[in-house]
N, C-alpha and C. Protein backbone atom coordinates (compact mmCIF):
# COMPACT_ATOMS: atom_id res chain seq x y z
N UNK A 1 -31.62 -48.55 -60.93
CA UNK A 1 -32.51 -47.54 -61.50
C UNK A 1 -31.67 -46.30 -61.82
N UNK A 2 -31.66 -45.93 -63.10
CA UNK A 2 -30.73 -44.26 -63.95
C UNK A 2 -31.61 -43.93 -63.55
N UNK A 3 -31.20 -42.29 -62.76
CA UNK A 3 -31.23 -41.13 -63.10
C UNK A 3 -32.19 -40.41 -64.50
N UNK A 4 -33.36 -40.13 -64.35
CA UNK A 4 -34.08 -39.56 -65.35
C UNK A 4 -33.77 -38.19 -65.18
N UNK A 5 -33.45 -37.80 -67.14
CA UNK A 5 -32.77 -36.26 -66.93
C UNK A 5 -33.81 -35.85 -68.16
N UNK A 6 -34.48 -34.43 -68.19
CA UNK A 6 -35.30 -33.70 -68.73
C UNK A 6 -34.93 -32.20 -68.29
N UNK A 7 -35.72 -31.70 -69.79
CA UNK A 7 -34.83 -30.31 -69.78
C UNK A 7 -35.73 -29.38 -68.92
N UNK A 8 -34.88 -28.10 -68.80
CA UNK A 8 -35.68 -27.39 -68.02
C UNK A 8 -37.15 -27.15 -68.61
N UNK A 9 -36.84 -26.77 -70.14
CA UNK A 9 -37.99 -25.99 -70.36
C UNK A 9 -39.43 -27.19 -70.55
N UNK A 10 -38.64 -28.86 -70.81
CA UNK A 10 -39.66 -29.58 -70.13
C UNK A 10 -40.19 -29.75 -68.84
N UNK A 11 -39.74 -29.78 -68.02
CA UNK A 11 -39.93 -29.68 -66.32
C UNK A 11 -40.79 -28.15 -66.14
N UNK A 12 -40.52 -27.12 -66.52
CA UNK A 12 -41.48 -26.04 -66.30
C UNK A 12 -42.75 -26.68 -67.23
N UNK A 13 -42.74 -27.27 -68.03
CA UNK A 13 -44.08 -26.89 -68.73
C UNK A 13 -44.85 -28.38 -68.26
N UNK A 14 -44.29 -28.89 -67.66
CA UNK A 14 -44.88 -30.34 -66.53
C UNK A 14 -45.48 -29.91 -65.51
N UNK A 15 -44.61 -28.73 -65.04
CA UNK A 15 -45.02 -28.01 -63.86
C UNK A 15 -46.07 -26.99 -64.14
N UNK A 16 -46.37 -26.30 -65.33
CA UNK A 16 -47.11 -25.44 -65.40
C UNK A 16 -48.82 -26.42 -65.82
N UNK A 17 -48.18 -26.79 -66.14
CA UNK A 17 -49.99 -27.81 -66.33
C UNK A 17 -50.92 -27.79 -65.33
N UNK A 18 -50.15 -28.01 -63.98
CA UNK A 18 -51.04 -28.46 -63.10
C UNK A 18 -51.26 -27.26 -62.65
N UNK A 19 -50.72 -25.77 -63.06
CA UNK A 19 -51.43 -24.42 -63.02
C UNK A 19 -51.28 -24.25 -61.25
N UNK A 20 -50.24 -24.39 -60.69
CA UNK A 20 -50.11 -23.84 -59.26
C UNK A 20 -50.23 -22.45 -59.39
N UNK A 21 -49.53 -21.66 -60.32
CA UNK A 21 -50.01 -20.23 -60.22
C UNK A 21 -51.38 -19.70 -60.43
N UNK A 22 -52.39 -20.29 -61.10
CA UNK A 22 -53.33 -19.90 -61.33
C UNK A 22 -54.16 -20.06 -59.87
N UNK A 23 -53.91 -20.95 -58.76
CA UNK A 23 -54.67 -21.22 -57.69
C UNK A 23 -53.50 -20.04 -56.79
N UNK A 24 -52.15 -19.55 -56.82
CA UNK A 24 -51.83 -18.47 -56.22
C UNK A 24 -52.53 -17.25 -56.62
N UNK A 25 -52.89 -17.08 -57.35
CA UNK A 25 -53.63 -16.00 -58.21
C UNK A 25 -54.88 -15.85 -57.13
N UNK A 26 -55.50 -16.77 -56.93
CA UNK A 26 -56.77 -16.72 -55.91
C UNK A 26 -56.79 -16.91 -54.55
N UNK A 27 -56.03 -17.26 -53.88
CA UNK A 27 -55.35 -16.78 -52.50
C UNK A 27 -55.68 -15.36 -51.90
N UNK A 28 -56.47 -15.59 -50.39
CA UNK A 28 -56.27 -14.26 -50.02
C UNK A 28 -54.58 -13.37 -49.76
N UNK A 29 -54.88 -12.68 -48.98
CA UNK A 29 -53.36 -12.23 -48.74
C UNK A 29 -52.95 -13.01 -47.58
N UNK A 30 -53.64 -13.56 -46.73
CA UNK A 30 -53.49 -14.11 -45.26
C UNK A 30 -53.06 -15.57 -45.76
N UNK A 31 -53.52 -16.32 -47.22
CA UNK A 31 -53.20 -17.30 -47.61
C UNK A 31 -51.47 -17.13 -48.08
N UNK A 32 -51.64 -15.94 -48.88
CA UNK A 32 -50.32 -15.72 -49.60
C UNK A 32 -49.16 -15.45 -48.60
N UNK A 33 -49.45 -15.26 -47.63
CA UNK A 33 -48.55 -15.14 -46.30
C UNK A 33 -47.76 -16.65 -45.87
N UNK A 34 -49.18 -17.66 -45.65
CA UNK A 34 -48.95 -18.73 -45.56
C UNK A 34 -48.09 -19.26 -46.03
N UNK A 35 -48.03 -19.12 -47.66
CA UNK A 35 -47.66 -19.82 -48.47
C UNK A 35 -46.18 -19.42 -48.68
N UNK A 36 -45.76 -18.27 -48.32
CA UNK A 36 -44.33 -17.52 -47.80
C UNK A 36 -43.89 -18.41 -46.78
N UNK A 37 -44.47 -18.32 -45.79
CA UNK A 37 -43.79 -19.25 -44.57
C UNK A 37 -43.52 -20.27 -45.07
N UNK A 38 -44.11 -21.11 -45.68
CA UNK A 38 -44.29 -22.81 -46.09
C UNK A 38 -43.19 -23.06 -46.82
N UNK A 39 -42.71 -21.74 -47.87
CA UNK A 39 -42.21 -21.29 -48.67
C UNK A 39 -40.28 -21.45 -47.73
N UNK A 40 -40.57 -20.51 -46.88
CA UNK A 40 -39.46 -20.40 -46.36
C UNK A 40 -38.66 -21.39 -45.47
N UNK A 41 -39.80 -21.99 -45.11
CA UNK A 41 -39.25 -23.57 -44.44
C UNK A 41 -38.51 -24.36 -45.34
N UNK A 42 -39.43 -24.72 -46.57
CA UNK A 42 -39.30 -25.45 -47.49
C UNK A 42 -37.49 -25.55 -47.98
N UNK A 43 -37.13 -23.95 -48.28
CA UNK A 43 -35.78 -23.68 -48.62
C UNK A 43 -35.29 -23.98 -47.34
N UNK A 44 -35.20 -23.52 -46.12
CA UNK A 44 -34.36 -23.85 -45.06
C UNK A 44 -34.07 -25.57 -45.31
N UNK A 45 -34.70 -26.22 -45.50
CA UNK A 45 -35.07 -27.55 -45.37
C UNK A 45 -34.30 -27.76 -46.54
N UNK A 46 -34.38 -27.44 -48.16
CA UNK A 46 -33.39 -27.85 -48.84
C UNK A 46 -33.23 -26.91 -50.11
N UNK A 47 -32.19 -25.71 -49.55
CA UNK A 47 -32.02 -24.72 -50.89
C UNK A 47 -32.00 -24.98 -51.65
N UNK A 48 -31.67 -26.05 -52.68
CA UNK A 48 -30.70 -26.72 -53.97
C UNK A 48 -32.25 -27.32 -54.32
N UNK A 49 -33.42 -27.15 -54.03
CA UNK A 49 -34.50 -28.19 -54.92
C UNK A 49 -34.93 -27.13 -55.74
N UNK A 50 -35.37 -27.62 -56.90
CA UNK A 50 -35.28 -27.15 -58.03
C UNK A 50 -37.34 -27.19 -58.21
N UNK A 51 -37.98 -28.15 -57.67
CA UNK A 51 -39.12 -27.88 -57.64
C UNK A 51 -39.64 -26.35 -56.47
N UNK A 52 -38.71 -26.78 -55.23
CA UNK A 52 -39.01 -25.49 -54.64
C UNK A 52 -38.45 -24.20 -54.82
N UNK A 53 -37.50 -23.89 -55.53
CA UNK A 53 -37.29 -22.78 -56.24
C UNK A 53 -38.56 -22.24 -57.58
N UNK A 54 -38.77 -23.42 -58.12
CA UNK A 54 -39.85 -22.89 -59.27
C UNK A 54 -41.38 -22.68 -58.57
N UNK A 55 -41.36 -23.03 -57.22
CA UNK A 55 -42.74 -22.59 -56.56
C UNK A 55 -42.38 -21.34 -56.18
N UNK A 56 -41.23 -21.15 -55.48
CA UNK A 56 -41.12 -19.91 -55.20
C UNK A 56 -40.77 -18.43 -56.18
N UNK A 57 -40.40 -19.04 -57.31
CA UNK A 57 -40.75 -17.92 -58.73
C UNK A 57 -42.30 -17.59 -58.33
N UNK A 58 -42.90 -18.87 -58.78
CA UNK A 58 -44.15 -18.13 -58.97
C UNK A 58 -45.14 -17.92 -58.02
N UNK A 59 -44.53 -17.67 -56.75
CA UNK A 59 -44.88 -17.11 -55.37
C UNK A 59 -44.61 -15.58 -55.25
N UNK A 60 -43.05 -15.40 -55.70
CA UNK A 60 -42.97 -13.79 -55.63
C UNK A 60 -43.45 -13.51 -56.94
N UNK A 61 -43.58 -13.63 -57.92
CA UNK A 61 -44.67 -13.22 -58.70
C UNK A 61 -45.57 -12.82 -58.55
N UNK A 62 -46.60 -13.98 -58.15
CA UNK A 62 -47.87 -13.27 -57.70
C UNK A 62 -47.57 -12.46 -56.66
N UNK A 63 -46.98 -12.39 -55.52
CA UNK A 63 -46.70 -11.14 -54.51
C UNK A 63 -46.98 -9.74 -55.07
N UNK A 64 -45.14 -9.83 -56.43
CA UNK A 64 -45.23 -8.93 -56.62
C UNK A 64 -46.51 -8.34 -57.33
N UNK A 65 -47.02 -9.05 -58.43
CA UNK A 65 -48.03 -8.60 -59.40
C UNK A 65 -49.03 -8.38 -58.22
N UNK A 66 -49.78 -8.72 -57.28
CA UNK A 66 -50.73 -8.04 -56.13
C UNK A 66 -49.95 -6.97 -55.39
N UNK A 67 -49.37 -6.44 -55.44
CA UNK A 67 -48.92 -5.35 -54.82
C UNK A 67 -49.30 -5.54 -53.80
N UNK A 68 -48.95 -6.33 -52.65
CA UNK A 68 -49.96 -6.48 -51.18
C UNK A 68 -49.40 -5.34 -50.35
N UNK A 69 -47.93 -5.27 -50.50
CA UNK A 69 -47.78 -4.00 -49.52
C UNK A 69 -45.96 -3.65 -50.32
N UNK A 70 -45.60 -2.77 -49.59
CA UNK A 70 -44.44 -2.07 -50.47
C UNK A 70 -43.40 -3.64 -49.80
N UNK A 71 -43.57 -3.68 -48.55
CA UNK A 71 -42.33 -4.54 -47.97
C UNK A 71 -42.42 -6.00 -49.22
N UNK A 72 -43.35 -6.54 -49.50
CA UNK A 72 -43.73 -7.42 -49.83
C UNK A 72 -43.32 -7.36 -51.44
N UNK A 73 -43.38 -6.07 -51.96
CA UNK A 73 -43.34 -6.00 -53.74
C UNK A 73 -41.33 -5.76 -53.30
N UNK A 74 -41.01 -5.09 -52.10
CA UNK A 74 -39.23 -4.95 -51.81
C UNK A 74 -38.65 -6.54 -51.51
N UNK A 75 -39.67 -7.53 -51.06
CA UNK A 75 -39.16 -9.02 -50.97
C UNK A 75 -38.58 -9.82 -52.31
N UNK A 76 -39.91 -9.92 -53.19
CA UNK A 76 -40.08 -10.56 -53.92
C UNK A 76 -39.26 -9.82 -55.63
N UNK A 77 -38.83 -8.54 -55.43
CA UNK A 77 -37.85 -7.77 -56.21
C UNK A 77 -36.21 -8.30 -56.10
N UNK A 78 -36.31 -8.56 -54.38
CA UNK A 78 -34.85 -9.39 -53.91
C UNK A 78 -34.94 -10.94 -54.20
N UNK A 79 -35.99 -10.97 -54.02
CA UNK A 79 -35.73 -12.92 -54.59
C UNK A 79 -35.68 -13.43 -55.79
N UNK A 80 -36.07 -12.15 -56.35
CA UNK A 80 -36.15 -12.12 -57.78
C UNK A 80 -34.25 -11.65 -58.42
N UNK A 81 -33.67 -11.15 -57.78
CA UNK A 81 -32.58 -10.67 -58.23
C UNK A 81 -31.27 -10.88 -57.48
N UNK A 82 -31.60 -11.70 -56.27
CA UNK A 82 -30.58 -12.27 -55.34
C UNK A 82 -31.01 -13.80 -54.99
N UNK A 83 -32.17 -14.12 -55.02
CA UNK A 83 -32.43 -15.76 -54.69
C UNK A 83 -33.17 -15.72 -53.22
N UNK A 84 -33.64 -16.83 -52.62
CA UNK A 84 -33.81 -16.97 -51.57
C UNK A 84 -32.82 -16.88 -50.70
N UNK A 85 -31.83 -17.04 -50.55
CA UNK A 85 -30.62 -16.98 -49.59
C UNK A 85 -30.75 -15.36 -48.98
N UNK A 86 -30.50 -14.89 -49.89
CA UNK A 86 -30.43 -12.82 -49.72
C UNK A 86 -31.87 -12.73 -49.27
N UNK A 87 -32.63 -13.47 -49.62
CA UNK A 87 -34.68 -12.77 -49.16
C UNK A 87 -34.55 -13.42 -47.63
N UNK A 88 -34.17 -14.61 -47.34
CA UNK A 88 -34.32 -15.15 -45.97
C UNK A 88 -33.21 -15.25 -45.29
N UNK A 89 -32.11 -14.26 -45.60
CA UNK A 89 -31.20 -14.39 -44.76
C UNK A 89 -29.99 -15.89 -44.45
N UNK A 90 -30.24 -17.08 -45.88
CA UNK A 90 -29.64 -18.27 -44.72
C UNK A 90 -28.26 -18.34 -44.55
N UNK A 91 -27.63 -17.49 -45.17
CA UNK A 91 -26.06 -17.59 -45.05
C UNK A 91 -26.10 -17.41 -44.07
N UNK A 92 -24.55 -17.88 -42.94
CA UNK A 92 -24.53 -17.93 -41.52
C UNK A 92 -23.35 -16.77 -41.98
């Protein structure tokens, strides 16, 4: 079995169909917390996935666009401009 290769901007728009951001959009904040942790495991577990990097775009997104609190719009500004590594610390 090859290796199936598709481009990015197909893979985002595969991924955007099923509209995960639109159900982050409606999340309380106690959800959107959740979904940070789940978030942060997820990368501990395997930095290099490319589905969990594009959840986590549009995780600090919605963060930032809800303004939930300053720490939270200062997270998602760093993950936005350093990656998860710099937001969760995993370099040893």
């Amino acid at each position: 079995m090859g290796a199936k290769i598709i481009s990015m901007e197909s893979y985002k728009l595969q991924k955007n169909l099923g509209t995960p951001k639109t159900k982050l959009l409606h999340l309380s904040k106690a959800e959107l917390l959740q979904q940070l942790i789940d978030y942060y495991e997820a990368v501990r577990k395997d930095p290099f996935s490319l589905p969990i990097a594009l959840w986590g775009e549009d995780l600090m997104e919605v963060i930032s666009m809800r303004a939930l609190t300053r720490e939270l719009s200062d997270l998602a500004e760093t993950h936005q401009h350093h990656g998860p590594s710099a937001v969760f610390k995993l370099e040893d």
